[in-house]
N, C-alpha and C. Protein backbone atom coordinates (compact mmCIF):
# COMPACT_ATOMS: atom_id res chain seq x y z
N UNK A 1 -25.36 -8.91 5.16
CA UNK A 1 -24.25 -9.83 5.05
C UNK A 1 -24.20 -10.51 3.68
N UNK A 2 -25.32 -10.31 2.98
CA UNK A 2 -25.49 -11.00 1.36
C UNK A 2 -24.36 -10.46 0.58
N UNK A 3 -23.71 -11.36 0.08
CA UNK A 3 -22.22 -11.24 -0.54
C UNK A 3 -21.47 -10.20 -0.32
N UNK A 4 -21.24 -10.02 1.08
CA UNK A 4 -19.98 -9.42 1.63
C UNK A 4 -18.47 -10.25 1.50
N UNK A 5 -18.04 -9.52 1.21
CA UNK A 5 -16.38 -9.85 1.13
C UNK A 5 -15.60 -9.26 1.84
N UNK A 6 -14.78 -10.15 2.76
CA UNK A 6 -13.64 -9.40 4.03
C UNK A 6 -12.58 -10.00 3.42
N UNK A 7 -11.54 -9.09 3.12
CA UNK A 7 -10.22 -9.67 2.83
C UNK A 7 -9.25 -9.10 4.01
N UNK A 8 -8.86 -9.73 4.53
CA UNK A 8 -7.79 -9.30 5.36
C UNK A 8 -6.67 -9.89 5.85
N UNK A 9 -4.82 -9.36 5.80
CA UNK A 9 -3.58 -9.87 5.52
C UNK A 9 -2.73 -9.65 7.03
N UNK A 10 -2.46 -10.99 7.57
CA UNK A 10 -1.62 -10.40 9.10
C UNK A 10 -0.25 -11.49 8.88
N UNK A 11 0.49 -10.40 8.80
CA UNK A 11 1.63 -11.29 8.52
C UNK A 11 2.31 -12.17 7.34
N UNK A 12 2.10 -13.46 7.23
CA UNK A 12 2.36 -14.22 5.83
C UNK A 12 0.85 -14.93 5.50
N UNK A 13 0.08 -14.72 6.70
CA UNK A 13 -1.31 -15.28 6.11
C UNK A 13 -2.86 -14.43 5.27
N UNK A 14 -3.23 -14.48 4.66
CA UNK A 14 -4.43 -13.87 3.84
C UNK A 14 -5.71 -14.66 4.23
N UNK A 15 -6.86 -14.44 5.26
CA UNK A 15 -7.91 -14.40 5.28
C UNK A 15 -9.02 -13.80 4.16
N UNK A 16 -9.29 -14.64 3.13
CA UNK A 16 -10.74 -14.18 2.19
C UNK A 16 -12.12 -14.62 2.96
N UNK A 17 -12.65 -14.13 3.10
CA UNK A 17 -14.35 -14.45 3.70
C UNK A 17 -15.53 -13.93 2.54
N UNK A 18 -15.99 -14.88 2.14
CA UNK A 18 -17.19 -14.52 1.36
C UNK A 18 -18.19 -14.81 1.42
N UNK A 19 -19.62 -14.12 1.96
CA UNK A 19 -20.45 -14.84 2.44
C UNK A 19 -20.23 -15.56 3.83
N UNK A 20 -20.31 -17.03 3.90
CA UNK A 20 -20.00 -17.53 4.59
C UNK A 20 -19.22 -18.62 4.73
N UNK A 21 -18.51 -18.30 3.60
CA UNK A 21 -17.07 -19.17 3.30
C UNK A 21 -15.79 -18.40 3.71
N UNK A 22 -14.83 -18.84 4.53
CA UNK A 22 -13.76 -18.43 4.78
C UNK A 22 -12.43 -19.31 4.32
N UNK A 23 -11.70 -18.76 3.16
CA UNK A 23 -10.25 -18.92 2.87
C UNK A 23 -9.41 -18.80 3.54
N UNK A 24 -7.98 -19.31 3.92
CA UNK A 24 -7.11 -18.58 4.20
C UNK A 24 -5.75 -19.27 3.47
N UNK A 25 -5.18 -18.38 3.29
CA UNK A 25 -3.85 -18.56 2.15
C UNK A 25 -2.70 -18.36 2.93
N UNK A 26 -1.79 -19.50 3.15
CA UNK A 26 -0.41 -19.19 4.26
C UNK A 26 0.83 -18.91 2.95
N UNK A 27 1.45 -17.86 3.18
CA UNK A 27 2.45 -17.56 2.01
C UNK A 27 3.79 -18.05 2.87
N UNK A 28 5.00 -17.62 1.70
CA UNK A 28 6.37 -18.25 2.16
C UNK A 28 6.97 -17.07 2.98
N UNK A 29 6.68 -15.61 2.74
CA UNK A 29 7.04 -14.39 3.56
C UNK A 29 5.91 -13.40 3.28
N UNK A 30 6.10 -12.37 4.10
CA UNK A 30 5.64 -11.15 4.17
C UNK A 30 5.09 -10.57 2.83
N UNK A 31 6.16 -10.22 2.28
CA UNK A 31 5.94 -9.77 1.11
C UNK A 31 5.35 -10.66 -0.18
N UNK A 32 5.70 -12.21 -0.22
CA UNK A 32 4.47 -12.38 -0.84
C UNK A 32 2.95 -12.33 -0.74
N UNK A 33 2.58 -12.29 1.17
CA UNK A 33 1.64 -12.02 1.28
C UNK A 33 0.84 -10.58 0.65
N UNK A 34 1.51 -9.70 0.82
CA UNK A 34 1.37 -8.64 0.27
C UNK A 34 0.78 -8.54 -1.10
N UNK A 35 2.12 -8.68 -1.80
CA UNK A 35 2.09 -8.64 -3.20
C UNK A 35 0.60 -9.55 -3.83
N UNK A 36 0.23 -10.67 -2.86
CA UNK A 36 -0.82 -11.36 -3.32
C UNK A 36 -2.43 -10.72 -2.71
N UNK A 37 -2.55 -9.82 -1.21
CA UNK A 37 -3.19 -9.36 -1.02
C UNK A 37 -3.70 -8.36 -2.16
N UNK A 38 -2.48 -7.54 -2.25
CA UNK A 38 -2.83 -6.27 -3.48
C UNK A 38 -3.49 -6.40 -4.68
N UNK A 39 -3.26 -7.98 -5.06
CA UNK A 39 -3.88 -8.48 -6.48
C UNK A 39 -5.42 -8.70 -5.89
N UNK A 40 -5.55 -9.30 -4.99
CA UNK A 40 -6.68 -10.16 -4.73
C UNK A 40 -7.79 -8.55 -4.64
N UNK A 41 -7.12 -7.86 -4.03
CA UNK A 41 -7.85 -6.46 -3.52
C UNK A 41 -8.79 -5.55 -4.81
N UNK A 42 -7.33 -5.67 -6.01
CA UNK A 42 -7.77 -5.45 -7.15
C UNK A 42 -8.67 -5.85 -7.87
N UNK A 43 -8.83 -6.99 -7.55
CA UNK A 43 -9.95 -7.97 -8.08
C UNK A 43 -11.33 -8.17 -7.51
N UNK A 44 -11.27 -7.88 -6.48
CA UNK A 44 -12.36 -7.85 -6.00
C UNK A 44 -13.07 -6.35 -6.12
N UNK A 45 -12.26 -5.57 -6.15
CA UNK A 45 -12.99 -3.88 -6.23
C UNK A 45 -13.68 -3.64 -7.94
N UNK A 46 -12.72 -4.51 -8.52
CA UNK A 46 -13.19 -4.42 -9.93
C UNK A 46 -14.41 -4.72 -10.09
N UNK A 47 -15.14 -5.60 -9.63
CA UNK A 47 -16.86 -6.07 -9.99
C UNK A 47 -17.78 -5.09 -9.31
């Protein structure tokens, strides 16, 4: 579980979990959720 990262998008909300910290990001629609999942996804695969 040592610096695992769960990102996961249902709807307009974005769940980040790291470790044992959990984010969650409420967007204005769908598609910004998206569009902000895809970045976040990018970013995290990069390291």
């Amino acid at each position: 579980m040592y610096n695992q990262t769960i990102l996961e998008v249902s709807g307009k909300s974005i769940t980040l979990t790291r470790n044992r910290s959990t984010f969650i990001f409420y967007l204005l629609s769908d598609s910004d959720a998206l569009i902000l999942y895809d970045y976040m996804a990018r970013c995290i695969h990069k390291k």
